[in-house]
Protein backbone atom coordinates (compact mmCIF):
# COMPACT_ATOMS: atom_id res chain seq x y z
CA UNK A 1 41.63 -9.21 -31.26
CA UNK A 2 40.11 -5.83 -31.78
CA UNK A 3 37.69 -4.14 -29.61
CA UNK A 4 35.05 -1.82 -31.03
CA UNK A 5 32.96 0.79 -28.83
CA UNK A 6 30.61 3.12 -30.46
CA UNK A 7 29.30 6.90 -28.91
CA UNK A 8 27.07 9.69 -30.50
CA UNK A 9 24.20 8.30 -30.80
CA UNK A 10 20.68 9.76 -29.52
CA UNK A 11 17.61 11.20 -30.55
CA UNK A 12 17.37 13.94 -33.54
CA UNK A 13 14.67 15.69 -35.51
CA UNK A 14 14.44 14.78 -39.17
CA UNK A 15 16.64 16.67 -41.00
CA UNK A 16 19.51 17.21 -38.26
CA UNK A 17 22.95 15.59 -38.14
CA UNK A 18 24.73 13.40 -35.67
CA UNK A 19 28.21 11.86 -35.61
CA UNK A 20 29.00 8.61 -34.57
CA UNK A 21 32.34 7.61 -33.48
CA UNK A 22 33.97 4.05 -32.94
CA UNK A 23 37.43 3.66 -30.80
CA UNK A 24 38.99 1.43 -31.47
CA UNK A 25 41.62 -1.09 -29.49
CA UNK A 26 44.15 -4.10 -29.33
CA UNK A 27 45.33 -5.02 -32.21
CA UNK A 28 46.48 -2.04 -35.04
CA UNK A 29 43.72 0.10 -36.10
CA UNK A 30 45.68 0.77 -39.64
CA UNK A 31 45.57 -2.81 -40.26
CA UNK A 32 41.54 -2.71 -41.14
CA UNK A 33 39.42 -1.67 -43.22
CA UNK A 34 36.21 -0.15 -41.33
CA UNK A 35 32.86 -0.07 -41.71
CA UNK A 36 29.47 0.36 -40.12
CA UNK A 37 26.21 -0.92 -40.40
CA UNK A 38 22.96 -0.87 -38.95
CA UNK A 39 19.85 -2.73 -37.89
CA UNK A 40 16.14 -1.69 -37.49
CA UNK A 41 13.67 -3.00 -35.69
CA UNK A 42 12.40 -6.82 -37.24
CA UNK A 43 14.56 -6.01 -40.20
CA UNK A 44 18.25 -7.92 -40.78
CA UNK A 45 21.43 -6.09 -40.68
CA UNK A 46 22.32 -4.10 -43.63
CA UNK A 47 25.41 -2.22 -45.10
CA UNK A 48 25.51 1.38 -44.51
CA UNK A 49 29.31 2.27 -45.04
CA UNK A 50 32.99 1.34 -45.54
CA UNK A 51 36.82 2.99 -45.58
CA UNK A 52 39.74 1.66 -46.65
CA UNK A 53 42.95 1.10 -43.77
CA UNK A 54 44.39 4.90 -45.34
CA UNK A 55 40.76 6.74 -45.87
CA UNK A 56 41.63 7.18 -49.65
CA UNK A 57 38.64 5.02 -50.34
CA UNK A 58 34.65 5.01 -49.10
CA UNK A 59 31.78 2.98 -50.08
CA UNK A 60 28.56 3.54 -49.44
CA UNK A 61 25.26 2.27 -49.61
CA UNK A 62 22.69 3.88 -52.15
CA UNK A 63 20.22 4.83 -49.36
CA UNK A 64 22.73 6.76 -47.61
CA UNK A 65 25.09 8.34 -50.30
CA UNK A 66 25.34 12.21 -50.35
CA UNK A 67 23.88 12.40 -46.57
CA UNK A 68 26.59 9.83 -44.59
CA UNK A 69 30.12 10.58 -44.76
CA UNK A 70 32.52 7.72 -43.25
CA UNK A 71 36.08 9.09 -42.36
CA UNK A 72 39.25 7.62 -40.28
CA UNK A 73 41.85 9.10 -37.84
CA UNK A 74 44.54 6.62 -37.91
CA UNK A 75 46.29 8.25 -34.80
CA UNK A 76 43.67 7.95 -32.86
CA UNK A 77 42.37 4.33 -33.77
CA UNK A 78 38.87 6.16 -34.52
CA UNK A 79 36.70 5.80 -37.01
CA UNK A 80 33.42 8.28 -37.73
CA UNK A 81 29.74 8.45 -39.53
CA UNK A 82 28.76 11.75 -39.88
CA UNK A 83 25.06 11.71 -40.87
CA UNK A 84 23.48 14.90 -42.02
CA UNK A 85 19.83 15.17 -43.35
CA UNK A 86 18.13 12.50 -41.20
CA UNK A 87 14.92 11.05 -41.93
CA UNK A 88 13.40 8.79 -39.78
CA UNK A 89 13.57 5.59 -41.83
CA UNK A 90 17.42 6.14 -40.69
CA UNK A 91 16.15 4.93 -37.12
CA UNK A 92 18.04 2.33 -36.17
CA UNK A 93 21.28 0.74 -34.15
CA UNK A 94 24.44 1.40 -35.41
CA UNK A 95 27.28 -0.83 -35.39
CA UNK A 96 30.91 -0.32 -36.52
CA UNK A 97 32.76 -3.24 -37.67
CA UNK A 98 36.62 -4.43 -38.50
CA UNK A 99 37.09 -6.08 -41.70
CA UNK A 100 40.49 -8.44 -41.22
CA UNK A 101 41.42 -7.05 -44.81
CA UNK A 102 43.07 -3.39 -45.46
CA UNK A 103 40.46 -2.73 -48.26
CA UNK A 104 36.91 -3.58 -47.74
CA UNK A 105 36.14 -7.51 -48.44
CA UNK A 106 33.29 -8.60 -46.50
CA UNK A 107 35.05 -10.21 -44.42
CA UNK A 108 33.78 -8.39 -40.59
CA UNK A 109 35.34 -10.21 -37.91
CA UNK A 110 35.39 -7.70 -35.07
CA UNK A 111 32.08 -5.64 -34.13
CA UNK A 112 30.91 -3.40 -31.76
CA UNK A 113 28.23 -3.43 -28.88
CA UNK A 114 26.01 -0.88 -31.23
CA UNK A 115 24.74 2.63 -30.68
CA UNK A 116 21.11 4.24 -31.19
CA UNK A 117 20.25 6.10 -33.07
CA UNK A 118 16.86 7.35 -33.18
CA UNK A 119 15.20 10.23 -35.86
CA UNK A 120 11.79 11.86 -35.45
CA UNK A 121 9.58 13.10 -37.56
């Protein structure tokens, strides 16, 4: 089992920056690939970002790319989403997730309890 707790979420202007972080616990962090998504209000969950167990590799999705950077510290079972240049459609909870593969594969079997994240116009 792995355990996944978010922090840094909160309220921005559009146009300002937060970092997210997600600890994690049990089982071993380098094991995983990460990733994190997030969910709107009435919309379904959707893909923001992914990392491979070393950090050499990052996905993202298109909506997000060149404003979200997803990064790892293995030592301390942590994984981040910096966001920079906010816009309010960004609004949203964010989750962080455990994929039981090293390299991204769909396959999320751990999550976390979420964290908001809310931008204003």
């Amino acid at each position: 089992q792995v355990q996944l707790v978010e922090s840094g979420g909160g309220l921005v202007q559009a146009g300002g920056s937060l970092r997210l972080s997600c600890a994690a616990s049990g089982r071993t962090f380098s094991n995983y690939a990460m990733g994190w998504f997030r969910q709107a209000p009435g919309k379904e969950r959707e893909f923001v970002a992914s990392i491979t167990w070393s950090g050499t590799a990052t996905y993202y999705a298109g909506s997000v790319k060149g404003r979200f950077t997803i990064s790892r510290d293995n030592a301390k079972n942590t994984v981040y989403l910096q966001m920079n240049s906010l816009k309010p459609e960004d609004t949203a909870v964010y989750y962080c997730a455990a994929d039981r593969n090293r390299v991204p594969s769909g396959q999320w079997d751990y999550w976390g309890q979420g964290t908001q994240v809310t931008v204003s116009s």
